[in-house]
C-alpha atoms as a PDB file:
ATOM      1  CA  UNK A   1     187.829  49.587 -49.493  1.00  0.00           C
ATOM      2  CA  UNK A   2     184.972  47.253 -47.682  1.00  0.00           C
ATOM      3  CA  UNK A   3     182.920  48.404 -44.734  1.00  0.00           C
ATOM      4  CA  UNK A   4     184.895  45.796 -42.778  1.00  0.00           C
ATOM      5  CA  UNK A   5     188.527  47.056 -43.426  1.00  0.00           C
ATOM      6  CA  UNK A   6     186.881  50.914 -42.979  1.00  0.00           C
ATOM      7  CA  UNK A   7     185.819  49.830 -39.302  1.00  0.00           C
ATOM      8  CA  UNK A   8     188.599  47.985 -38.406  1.00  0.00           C
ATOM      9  CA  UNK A   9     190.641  50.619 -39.449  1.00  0.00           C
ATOM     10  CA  UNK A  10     188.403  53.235 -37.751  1.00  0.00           C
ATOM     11  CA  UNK A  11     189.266  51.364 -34.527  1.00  0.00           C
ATOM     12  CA  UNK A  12     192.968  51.021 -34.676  1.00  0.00           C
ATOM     13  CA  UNK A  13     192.737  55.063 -35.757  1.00  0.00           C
ATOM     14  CA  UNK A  14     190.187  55.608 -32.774  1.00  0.00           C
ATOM     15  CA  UNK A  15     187.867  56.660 -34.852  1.00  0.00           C
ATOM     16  CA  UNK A  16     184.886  54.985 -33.124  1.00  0.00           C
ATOM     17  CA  UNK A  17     182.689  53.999 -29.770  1.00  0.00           C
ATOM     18  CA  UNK A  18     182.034  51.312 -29.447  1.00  0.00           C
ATOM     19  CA  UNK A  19     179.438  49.687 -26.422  1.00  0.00           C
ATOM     20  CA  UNK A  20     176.021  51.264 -25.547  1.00  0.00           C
ATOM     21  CA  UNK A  21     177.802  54.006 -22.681  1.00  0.00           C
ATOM     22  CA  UNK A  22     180.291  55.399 -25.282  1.00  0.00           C
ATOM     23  CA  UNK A  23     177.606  55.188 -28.201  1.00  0.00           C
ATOM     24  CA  UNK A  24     175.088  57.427 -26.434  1.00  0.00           C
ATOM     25  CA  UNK A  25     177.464  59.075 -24.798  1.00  0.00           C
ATOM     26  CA  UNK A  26     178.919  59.916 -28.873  1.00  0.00           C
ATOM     27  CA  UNK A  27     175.540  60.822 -29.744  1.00  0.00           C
ATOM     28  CA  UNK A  28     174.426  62.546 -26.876  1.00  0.00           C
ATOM     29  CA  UNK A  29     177.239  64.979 -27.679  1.00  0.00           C
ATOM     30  CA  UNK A  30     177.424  65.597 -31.336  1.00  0.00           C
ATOM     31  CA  UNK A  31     180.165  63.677 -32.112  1.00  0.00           C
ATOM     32  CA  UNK A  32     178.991  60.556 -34.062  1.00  0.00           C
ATOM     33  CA  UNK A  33     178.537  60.885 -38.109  1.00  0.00           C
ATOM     34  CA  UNK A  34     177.267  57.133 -38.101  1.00  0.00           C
ATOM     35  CA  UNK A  35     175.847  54.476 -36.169  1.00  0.00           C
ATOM     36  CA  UNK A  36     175.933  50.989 -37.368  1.00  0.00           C
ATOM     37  CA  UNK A  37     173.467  48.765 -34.982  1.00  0.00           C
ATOM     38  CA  UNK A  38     173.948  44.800 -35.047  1.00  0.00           C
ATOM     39  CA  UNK A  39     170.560  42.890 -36.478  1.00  0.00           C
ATOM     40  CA  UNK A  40     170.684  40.969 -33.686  1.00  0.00           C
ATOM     41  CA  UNK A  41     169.927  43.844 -30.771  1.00  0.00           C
ATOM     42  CA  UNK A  42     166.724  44.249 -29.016  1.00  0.00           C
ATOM     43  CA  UNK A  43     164.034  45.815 -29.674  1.00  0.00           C
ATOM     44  CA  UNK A  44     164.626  48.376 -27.044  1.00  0.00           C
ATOM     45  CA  UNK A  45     167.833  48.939 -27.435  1.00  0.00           C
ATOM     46  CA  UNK A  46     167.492  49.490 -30.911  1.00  0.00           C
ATOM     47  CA  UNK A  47     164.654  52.150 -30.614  1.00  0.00           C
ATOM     48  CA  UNK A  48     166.843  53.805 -27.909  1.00  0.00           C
ATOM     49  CA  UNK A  49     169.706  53.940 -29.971  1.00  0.00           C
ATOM     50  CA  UNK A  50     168.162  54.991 -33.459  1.00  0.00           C
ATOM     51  CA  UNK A  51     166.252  57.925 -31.851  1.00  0.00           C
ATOM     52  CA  UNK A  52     169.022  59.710 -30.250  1.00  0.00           C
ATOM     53  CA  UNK A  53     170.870  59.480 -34.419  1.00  0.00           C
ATOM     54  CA  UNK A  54     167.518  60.401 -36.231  1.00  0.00           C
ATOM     55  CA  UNK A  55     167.020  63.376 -33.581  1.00  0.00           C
ATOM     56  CA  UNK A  56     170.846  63.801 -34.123  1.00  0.00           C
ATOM     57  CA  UNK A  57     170.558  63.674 -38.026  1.00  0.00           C
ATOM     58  CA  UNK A  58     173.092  60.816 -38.002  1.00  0.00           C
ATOM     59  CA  UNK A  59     172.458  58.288 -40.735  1.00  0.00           C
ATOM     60  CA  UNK A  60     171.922  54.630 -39.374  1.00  0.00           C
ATOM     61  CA  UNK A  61     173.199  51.251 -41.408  1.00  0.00           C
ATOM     62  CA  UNK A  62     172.125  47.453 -39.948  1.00  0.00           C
ATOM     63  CA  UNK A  63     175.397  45.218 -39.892  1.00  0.00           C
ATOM     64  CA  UNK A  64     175.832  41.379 -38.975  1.00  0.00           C
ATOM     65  CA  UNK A  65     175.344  40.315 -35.688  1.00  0.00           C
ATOM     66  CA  UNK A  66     176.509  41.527 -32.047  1.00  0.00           C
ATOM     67  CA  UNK A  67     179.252  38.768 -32.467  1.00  0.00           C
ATOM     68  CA  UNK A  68     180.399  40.420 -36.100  1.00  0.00           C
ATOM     69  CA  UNK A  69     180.971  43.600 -34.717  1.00  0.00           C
ATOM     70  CA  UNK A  70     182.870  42.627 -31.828  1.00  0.00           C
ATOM     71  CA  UNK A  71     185.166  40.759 -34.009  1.00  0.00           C
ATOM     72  CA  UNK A  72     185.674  43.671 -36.567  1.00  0.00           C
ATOM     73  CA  UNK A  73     187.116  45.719 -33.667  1.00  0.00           C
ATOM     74  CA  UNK A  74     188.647  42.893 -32.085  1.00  0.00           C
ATOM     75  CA  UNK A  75     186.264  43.266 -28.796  1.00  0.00           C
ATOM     76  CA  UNK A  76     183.712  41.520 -27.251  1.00  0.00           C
ATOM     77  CA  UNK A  77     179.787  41.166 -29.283  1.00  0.00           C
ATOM     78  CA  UNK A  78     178.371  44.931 -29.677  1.00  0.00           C
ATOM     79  CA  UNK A  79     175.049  46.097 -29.772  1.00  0.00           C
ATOM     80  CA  UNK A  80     176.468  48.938 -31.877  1.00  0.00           C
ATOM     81  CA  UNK A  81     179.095  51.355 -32.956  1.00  0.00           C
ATOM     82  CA  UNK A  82     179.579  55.198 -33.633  1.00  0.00           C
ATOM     83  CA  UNK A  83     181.724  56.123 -36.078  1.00  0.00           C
ATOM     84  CA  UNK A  84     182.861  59.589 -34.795  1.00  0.00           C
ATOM     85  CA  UNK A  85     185.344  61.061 -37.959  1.00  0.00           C
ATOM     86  CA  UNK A  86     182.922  62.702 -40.965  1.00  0.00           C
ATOM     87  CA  UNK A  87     185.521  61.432 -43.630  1.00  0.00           C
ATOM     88  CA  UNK A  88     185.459  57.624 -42.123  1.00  0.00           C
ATOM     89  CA  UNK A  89     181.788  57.326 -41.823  1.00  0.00           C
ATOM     90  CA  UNK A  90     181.233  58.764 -45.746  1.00  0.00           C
ATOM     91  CA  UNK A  91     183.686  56.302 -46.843  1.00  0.00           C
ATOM     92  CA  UNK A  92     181.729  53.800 -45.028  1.00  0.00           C
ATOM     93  CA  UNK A  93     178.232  54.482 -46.356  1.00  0.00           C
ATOM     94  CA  UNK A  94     179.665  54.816 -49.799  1.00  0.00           C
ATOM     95  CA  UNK A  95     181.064  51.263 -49.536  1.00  0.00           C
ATOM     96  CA  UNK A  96     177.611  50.386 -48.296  1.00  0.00           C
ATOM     97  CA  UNK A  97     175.896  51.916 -51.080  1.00  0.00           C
ATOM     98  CA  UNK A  98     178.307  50.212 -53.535  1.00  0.00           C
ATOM     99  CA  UNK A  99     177.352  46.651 -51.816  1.00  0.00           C
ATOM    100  CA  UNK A 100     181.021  46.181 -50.422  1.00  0.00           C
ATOM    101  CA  UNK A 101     179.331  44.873 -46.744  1.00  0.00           C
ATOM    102  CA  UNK A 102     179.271  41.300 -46.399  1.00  0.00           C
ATOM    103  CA  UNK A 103     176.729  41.088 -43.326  1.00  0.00           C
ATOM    104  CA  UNK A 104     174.551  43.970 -43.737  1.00  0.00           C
ATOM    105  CA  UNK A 105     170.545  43.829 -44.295  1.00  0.00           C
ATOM    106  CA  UNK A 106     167.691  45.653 -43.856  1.00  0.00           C
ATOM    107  CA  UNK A 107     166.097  45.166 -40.606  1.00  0.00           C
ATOM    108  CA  UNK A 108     162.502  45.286 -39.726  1.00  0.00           C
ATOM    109  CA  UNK A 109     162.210  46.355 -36.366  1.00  0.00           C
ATOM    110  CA  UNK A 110     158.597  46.184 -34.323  1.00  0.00           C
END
């Protein structure tokens, strides 16, 4: 199955946060297995965001735009999502891993 269909899915199952409140508010408390950050978010936002995962040990993947993730949930652009169920967010890296994301890179961030 492709990241896309795993997130979209994750969503209908509410398996995710989505916005920067319910993000932090996921990491803040634990709960998040996964954060996938758009390339497209700033600087501070992403620096924010990817030190509350790394001092949560949550593994973080770059996807499309703030537009592409918004549209995978069927919501408005997001800066990122938290994917909160441990089975749904190994599913997703493994897609990752086996290339099956059709907007992800590797970002460098200043």
């Amino acid at each position: 199955m492709t990241v896309e269909r795993l997130i979209s899915l994750g969503q209908r199952a509410g398996k995710l946060a989505s916005g920067a409140f319910a993000v932090k508010s996921n990491l803040n408390r634990g709960k998040a297995r996964l954060l996938l950050i758009a390339n497209d978010t700033a600087t501070q936002s992403f620096q924010e965001l990817s030190g509350l995962a790394a001092a949560r040990g949550v593994p973080v993947l770059y996807y499309g735009s703030k537009d592409d993730l918004g549209r995978l949930i069927g919501k408005s652009p997001r800066t990122a999502l938290a994917i909160t169920d441990e089975h749904m967010a190994k599913g997703i890296l493994e897609a990752f891993e086996r290339g099956e994301a059709n907007r992800t890179e590797q970002k460098t961030w200043r």
